[in-house]
C-alpha atoms as a PDB file:
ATOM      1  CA  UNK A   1      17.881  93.687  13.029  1.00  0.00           C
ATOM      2  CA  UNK A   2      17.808  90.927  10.775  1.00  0.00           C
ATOM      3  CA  UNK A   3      19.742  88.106  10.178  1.00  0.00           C
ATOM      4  CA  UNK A   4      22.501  89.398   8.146  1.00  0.00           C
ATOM      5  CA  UNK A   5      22.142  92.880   7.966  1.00  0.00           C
ATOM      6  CA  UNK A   6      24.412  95.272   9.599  1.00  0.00           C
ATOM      7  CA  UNK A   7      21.002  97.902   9.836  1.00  0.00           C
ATOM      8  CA  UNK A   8      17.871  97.636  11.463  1.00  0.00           C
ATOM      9  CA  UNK A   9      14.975  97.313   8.914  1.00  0.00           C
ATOM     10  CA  UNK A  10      11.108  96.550  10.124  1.00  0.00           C
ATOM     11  CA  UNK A  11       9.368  93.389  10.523  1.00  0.00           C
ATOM     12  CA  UNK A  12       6.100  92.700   9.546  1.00  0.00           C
ATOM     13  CA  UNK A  13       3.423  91.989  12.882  1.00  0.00           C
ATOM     14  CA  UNK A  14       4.173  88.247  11.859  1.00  0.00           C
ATOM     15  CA  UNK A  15       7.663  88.032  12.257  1.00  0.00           C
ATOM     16  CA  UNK A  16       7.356  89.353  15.533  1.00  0.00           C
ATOM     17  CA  UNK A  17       4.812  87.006  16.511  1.00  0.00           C
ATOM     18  CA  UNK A  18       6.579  84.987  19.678  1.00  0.00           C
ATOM     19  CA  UNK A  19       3.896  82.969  21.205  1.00  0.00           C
ATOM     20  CA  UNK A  20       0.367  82.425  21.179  1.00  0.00           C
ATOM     21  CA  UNK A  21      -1.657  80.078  24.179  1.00  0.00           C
ATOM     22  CA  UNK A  22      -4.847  77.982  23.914  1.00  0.00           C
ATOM     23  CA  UNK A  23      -7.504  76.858  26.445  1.00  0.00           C
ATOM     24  CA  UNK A  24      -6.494  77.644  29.882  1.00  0.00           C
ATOM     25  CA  UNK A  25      -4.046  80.627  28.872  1.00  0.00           C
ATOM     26  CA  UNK A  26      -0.876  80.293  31.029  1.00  0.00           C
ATOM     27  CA  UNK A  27       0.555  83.441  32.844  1.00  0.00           C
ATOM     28  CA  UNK A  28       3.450  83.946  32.731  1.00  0.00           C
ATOM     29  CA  UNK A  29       3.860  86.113  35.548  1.00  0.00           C
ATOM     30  CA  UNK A  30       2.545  83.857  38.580  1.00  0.00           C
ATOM     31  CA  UNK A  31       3.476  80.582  36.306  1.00  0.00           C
ATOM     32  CA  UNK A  32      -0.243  79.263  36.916  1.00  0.00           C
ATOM     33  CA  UNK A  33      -2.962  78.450  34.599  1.00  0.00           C
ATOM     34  CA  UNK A  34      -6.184  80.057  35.804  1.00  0.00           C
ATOM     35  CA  UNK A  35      -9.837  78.813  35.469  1.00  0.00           C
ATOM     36  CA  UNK A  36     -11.047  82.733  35.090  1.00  0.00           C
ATOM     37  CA  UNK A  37      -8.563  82.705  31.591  1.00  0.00           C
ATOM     38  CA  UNK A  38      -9.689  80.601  29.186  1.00  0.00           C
ATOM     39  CA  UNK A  39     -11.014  79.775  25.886  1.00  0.00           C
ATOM     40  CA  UNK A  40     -12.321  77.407  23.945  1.00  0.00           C
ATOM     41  CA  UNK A  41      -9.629  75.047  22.866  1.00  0.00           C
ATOM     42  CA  UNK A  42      -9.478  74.527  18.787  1.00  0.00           C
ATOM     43  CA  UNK A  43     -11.543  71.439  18.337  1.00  0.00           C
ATOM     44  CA  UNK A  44      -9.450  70.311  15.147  1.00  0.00           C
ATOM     45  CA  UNK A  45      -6.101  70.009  17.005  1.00  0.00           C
ATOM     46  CA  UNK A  46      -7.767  68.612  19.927  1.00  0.00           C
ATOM     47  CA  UNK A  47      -8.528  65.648  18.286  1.00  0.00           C
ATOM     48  CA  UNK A  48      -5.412  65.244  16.882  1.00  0.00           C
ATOM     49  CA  UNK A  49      -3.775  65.459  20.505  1.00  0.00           C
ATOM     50  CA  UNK A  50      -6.388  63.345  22.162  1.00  0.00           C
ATOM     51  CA  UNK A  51      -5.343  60.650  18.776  1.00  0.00           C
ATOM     52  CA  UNK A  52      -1.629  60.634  19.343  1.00  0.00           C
ATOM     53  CA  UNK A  53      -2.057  60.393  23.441  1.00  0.00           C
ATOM     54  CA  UNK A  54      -4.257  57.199  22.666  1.00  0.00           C
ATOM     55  CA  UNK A  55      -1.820  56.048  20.346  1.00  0.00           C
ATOM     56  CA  UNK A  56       1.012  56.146  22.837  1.00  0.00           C
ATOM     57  CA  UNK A  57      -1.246  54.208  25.765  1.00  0.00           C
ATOM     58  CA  UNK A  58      -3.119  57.361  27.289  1.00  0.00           C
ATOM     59  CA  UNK A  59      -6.849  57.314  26.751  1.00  0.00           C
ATOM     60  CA  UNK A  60      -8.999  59.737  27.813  1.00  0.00           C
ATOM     61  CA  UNK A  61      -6.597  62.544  27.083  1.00  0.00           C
ATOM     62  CA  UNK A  62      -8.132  66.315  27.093  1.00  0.00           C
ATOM     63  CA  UNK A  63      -6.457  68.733  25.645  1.00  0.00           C
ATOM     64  CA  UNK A  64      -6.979  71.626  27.844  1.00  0.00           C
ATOM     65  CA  UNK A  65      -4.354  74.186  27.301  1.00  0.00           C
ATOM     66  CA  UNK A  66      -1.300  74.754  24.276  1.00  0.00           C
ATOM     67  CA  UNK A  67       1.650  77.275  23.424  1.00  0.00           C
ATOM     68  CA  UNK A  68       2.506  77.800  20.531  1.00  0.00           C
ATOM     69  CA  UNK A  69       6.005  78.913  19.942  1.00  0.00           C
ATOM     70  CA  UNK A  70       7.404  80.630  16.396  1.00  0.00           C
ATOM     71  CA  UNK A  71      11.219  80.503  16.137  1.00  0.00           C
ATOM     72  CA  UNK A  72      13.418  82.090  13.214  1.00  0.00           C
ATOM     73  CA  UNK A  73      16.916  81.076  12.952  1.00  0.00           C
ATOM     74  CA  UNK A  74      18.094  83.691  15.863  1.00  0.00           C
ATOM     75  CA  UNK A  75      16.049  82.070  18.282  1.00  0.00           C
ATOM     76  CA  UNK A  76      16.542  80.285  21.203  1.00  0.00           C
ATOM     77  CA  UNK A  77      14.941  78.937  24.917  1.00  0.00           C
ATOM     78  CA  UNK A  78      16.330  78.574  28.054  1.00  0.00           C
ATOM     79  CA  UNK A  79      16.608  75.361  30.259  1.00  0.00           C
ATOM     80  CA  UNK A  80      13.087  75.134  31.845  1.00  0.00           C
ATOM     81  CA  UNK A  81      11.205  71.974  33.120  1.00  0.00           C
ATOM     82  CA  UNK A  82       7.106  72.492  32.166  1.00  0.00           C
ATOM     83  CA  UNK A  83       5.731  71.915  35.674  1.00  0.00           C
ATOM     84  CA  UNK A  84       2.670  74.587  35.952  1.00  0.00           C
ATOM     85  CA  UNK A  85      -0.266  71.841  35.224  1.00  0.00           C
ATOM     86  CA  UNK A  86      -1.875  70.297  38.395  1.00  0.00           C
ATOM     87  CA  UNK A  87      -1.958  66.489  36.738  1.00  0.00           C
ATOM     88  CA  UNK A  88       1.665  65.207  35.286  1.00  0.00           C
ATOM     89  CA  UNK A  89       0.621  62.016  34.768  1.00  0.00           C
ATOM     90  CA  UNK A  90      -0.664  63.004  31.331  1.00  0.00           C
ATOM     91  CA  UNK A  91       1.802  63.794  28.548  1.00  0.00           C
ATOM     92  CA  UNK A  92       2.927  66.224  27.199  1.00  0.00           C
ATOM     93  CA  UNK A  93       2.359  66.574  23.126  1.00  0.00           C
ATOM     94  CA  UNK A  94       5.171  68.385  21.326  1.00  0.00           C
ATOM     95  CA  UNK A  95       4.426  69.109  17.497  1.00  0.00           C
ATOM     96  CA  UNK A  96       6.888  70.257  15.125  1.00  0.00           C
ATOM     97  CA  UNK A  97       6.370  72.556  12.110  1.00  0.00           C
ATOM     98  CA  UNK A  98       9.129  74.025   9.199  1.00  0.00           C
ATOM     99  CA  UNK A  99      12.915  74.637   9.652  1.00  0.00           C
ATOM    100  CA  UNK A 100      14.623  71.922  11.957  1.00  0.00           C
ATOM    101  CA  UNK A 101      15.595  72.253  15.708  1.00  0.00           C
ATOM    102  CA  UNK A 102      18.282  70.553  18.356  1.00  0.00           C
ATOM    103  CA  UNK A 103      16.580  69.825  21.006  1.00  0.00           C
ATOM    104  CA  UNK A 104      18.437  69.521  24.989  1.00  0.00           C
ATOM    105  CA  UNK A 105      16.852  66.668  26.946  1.00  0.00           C
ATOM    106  CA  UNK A 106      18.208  66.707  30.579  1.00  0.00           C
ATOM    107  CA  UNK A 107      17.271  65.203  34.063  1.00  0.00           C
ATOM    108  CA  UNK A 108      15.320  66.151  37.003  1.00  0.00           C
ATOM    109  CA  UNK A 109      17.808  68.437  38.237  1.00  0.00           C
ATOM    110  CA  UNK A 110      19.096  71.529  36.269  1.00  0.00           C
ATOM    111  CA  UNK A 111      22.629  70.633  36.665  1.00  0.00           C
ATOM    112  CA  UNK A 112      22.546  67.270  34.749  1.00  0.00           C
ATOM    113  CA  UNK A 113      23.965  66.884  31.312  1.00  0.00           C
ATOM    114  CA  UNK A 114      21.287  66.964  28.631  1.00  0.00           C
ATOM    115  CA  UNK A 115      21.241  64.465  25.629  1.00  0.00           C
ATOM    116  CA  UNK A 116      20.860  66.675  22.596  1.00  0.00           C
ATOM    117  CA  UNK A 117      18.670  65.689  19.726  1.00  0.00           C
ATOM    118  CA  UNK A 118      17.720  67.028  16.142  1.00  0.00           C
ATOM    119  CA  UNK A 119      13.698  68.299  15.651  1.00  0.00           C
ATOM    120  CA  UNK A 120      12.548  68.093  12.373  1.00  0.00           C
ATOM    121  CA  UNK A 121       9.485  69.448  10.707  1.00  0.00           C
ATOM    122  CA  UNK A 122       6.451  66.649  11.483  1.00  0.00           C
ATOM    123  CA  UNK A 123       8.382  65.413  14.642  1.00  0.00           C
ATOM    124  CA  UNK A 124       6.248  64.725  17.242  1.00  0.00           C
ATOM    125  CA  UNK A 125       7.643  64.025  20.771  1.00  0.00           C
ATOM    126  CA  UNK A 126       5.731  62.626  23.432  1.00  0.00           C
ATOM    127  CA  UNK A 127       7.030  63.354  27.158  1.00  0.00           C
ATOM    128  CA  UNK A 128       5.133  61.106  30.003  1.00  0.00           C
ATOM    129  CA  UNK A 129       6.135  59.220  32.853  1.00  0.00           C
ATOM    130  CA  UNK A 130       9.883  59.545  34.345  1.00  0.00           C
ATOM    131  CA  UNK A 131      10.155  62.504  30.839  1.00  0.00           C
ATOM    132  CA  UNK A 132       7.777  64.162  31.928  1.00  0.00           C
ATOM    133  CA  UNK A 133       9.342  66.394  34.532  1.00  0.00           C
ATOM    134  CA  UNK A 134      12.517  67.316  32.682  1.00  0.00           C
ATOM    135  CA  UNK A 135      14.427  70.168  32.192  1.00  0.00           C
ATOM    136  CA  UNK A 136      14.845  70.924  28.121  1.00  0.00           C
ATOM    137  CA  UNK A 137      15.454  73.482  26.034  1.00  0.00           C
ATOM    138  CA  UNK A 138      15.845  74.383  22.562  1.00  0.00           C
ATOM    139  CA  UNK A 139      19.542  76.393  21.843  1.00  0.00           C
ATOM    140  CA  UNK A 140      19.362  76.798  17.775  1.00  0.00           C
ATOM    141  CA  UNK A 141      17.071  76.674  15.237  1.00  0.00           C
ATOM    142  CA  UNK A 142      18.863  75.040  11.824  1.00  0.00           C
ATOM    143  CA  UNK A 143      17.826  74.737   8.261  1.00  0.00           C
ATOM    144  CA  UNK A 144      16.021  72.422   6.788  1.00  0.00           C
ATOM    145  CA  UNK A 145      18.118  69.466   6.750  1.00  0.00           C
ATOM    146  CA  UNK A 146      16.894  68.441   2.865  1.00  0.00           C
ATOM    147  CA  UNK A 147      18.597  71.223   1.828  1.00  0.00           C
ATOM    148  CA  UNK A 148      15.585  72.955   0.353  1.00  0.00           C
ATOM    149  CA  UNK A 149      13.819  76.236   1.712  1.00  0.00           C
ATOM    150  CA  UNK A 150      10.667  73.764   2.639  1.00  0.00           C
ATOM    151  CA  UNK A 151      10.280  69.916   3.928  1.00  0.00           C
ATOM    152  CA  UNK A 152       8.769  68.274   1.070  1.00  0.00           C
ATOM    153  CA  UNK A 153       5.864  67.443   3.148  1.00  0.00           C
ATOM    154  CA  UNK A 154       5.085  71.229   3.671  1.00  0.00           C
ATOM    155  CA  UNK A 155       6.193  72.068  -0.103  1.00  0.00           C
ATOM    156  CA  UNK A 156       2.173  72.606  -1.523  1.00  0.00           C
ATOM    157  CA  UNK A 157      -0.905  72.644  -0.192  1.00  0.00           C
ATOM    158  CA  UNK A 158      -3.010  69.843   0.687  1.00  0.00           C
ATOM    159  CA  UNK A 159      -5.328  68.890  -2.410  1.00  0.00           C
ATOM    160  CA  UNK A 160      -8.953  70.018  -2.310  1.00  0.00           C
ATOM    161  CA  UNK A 161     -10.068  66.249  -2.566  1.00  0.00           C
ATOM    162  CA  UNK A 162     -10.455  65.220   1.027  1.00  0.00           C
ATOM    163  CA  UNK A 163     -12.267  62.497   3.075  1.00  0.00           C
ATOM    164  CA  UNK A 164     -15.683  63.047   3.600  1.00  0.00           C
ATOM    165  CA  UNK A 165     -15.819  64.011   7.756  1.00  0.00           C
ATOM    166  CA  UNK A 166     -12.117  65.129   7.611  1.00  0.00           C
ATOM    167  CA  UNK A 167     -10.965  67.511   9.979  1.00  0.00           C
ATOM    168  CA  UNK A 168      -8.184  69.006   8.175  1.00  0.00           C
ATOM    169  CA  UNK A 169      -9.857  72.418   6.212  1.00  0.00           C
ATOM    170  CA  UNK A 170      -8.501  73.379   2.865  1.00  0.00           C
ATOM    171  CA  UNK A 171      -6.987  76.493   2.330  1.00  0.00           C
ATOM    172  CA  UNK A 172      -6.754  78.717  -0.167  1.00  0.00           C
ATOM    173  CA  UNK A 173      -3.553  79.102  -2.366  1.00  0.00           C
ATOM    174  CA  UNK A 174      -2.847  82.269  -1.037  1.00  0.00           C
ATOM    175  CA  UNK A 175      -3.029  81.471   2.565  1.00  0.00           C
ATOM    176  CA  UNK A 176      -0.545  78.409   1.442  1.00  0.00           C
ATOM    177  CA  UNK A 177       1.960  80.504  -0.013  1.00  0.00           C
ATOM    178  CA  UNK A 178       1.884  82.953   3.221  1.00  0.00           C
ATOM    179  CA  UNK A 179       2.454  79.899   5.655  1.00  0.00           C
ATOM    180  CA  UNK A 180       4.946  78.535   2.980  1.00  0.00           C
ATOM    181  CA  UNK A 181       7.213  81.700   2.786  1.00  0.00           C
ATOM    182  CA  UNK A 182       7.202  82.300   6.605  1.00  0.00           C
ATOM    183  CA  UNK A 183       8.219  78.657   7.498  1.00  0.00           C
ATOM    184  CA  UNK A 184      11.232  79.114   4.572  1.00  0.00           C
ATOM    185  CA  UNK A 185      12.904  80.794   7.787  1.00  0.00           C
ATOM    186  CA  UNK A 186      10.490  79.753  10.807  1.00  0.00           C
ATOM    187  CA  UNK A 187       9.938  76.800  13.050  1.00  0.00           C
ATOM    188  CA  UNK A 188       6.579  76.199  14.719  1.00  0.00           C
ATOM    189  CA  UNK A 189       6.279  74.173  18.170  1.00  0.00           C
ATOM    190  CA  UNK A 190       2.852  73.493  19.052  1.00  0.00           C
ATOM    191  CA  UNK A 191       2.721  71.669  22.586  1.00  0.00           C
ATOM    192  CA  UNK A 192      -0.506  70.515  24.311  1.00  0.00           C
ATOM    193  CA  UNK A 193      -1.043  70.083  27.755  1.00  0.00           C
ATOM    194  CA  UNK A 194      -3.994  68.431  30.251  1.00  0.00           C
ATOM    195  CA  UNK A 195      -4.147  70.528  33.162  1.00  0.00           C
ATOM    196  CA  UNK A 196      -6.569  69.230  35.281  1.00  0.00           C
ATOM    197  CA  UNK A 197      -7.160  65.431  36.275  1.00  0.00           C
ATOM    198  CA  UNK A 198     -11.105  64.228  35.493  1.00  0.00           C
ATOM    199  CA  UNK A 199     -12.892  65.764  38.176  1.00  0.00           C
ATOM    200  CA  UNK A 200     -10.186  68.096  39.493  1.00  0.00           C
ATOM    201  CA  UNK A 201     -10.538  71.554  39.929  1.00  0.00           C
ATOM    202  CA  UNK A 202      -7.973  74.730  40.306  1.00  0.00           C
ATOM    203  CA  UNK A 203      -7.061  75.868  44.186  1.00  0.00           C
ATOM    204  CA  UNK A 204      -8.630  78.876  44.881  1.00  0.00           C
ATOM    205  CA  UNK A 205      -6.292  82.153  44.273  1.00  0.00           C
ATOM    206  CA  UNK A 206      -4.503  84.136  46.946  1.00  0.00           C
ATOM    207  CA  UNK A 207      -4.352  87.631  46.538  1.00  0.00           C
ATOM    208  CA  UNK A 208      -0.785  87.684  46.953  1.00  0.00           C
ATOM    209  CA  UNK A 209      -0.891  84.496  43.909  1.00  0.00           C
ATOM    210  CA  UNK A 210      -2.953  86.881  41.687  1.00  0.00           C
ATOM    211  CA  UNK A 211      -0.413  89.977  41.923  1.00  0.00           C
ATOM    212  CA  UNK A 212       2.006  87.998  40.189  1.00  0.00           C
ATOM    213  CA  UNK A 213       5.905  87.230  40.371  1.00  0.00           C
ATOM    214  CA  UNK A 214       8.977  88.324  38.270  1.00  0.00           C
ATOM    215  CA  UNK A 215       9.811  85.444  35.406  1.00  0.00           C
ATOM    216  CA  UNK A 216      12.477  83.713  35.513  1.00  0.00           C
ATOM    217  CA  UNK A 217      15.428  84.146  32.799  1.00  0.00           C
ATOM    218  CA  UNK A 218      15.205  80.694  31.947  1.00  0.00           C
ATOM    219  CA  UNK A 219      11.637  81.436  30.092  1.00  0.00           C
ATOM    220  CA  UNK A 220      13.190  84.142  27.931  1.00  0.00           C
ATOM    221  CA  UNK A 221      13.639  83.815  24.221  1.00  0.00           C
ATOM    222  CA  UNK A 222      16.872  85.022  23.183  1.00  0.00           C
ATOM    223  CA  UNK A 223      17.428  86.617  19.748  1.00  0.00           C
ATOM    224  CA  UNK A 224      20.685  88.207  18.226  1.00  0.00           C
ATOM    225  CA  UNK A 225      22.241  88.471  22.217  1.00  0.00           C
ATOM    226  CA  UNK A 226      19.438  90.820  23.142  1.00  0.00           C
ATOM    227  CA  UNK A 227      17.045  89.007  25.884  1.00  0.00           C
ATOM    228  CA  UNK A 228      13.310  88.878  25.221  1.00  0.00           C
ATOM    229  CA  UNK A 229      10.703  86.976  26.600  1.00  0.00           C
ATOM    230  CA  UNK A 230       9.828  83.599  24.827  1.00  0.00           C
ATOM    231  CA  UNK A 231       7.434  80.653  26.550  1.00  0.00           C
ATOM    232  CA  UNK A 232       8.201  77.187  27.656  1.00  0.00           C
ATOM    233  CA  UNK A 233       7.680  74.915  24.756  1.00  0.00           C
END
């Protein structure tokens, strides 16, 4: 049903779009990355990652694995502290794309009060050290707060005119104005993750491990009071 309406009308493949994971895909069932699931991890937005972790004092990061999540304005995610890679001493990279986001930062344990902070569109947060470990979530997704459909910065495409040995690709007008019109009423979250240390390797699988366990509510998505499943951002 969308926002709105008092029928149920179809969405397009796109607007049901929920997630989508790079590199070492996570499962969601046993909560483990895997080194039998994976794929090459986008080379562009790797070296964007591996810039902003230098930036912020870690060099030498790899970015190994991502999840992309795609919010509308009904969406929502559970507490949840992002635990599932073998090396937390690397950061976590947290990207922000389109409509505007509070964002719940709590403490190690589930019961302590989070501070709550606004996500806008080019935001990127940066969780390392004591951060690294906490439980957040993400309870409502809100407008743009310039009071226009699009951020400015997302309001045309990028000119055709760019550095020689740039990694950014131009796209086509109408491939703009198809990102453009679903981020009107969308947020992206990209976040990237190292999952191994240099050198380590992942514990070899049980057969009970590789059945799989139940997830946990606190991974859901939540849209218009009906639970469905949505991925740790």
């Amino acid at each position: 049903r969308r926002k709105g309406s008092s029928k149920w009308e179809p969405r397009s493949l796109l607007e049901k779009l929920r997630w989508v994971t790079l590199g070492y895909h996570y499962n969601w069932d046993t909560k483990k990355y895997s080194a039998k699931h994976h794929t090459p991890f986008p080379s562009d937005l790797a070296f964007l990652s591996e810039q902003v972790a230098a930036a912020c004092g870690f060099q030498g990061f790899q970015a190994q694995a991502g999840i992309l999540n795609y919010y509308h304005f009904d969406s929502s995610l559970g507490i949840h502290v992002d635990q599932s890679e073998l090396d937390h001493s690397r950061p976590l990279l947290s990207f922000s794309f389109g409509q505007s986001s509070i964002f719940l930062l709590g403490g190690l344990k589930r019961e302590e009060a989070p501070t709550a902070m606004f996500m806008h569109s080019g935001d990127i947060m940066v969780m390392s050290g004591f951060s690294r470990l906490l439980y957040h979530a993400v309870p409502r997704v809100l407008p743009n707060p310039e009071g226009t459909a699009l951020p400015s910065c997302l309001d045309q495409a990028l000119s055709s005119d760019l550095p020689v040995g740039s990694v950014i690709e131009h796209s086509s007008d109408d491939d703009w104005q198809v990102c453009a019109k679903y981020l009107q009423s969308s947020r992206i979250n990209m976040t990237i993750r190292q999952v191994l240390a240099e050198g380590q390797k992942f514990p070899e699988e049980s057969e009970k491990n590789a059945k799989g366990q139940a997830p946990s509510e606190d991974s859901h998505h939540q849209e218009n009071c009906r639970a469905k499943r949505h991925k740790p951002n």
